[in-house]
Protein backbone atom coordinates (compact mmCIF):
# COMPACT_ATOMS: atom_id res chain seq x y z
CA UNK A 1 34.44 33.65 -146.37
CA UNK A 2 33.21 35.13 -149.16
CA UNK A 3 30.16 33.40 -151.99
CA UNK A 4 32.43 32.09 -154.11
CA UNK A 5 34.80 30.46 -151.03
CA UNK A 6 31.33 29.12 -149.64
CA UNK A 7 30.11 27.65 -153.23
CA UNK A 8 33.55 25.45 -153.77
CA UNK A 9 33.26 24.18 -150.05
CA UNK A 10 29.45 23.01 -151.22
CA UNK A 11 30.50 21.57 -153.78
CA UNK A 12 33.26 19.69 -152.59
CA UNK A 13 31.25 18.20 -149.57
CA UNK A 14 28.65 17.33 -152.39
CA UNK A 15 31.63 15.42 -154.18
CA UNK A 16 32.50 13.51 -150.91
CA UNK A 17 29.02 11.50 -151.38
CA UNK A 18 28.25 9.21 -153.99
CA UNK A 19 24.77 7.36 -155.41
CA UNK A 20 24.88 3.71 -156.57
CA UNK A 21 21.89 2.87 -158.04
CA UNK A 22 20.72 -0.65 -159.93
CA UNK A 23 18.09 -1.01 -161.75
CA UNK A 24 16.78 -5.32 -162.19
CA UNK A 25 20.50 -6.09 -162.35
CA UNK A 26 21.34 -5.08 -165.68
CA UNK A 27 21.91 -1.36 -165.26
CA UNK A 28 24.21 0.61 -162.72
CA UNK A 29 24.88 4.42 -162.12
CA UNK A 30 27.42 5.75 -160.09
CA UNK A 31 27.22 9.59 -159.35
CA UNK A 32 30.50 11.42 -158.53
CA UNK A 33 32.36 9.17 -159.68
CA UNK A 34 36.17 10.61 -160.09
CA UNK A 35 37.97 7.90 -162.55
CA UNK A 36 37.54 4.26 -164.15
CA UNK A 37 40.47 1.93 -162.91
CA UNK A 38 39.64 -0.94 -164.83
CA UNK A 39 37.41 -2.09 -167.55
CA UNK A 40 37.00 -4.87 -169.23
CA UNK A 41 33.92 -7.60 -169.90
CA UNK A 42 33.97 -9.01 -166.85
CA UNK A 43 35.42 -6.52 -164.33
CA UNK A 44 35.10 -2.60 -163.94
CA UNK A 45 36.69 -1.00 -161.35
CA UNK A 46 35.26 2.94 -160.66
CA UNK A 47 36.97 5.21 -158.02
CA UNK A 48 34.62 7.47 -155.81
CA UNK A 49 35.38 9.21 -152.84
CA UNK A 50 37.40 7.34 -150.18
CA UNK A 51 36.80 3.62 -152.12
CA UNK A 52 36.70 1.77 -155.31
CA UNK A 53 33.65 0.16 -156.42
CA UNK A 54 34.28 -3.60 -158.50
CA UNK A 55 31.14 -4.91 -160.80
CA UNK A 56 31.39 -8.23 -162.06
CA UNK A 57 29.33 -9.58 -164.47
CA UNK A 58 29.08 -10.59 -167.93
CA UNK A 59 29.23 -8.82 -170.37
CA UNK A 60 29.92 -5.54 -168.75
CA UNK A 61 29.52 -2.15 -170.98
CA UNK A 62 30.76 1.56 -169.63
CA UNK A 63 27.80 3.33 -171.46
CA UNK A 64 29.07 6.54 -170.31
CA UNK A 65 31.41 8.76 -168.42
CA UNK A 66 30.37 12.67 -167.88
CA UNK A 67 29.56 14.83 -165.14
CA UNK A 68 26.12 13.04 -164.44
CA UNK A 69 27.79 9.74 -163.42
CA UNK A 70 29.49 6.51 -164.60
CA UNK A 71 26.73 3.66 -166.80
CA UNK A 72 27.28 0.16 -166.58
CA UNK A 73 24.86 -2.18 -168.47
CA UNK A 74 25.26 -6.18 -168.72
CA UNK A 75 24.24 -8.84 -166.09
CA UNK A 76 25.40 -7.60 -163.15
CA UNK A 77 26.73 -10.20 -160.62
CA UNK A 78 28.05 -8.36 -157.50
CA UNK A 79 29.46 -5.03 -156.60
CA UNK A 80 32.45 -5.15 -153.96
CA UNK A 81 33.17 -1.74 -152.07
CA UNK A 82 36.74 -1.48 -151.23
CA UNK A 83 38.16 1.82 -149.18
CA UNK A 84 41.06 3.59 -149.88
């Protein structure tokens, strides 16, 4: 296996593993996260690795979308971890 073989296996065990972080219930950040199902005030649905991840709350916001993570700010109720 050569260094570039052995970088994309890294990096695709590295996008097998996801961070959920909240911050006083009115902030979370998903890491690797690979799409957004479903998004609306109440409901946002984010796919990660092997399950979906469901905030409720009201009202939700998806701040942002990149290749640090998925944003969600509003008064976060509950988070529901569903596999795939």
């Amino acid at each position: 296996m050569n260094v570039k073989d052995k970088l994309i296996a890294i990096e695709a065990a590295a996008a097998r593993h996801s961070t959920i972080t909240l911050h006083d219930a009115g902030e979370l950040y998903v890491e690797n996260c690979t799409c957004v199902k479903s998004c609306d005030d109440s409901f946002i649905t984010l796919c990660v690795y092997g399950m979906d991840i469901t905030v409720a709350g009201t009202p939700l916001v998806l701040e942002s979308f990149g290749v640090d993570g998925v944003k969600v700010t509003g008064k976060i109720h509950s988070l529901t971890l569903e596999e795939h």
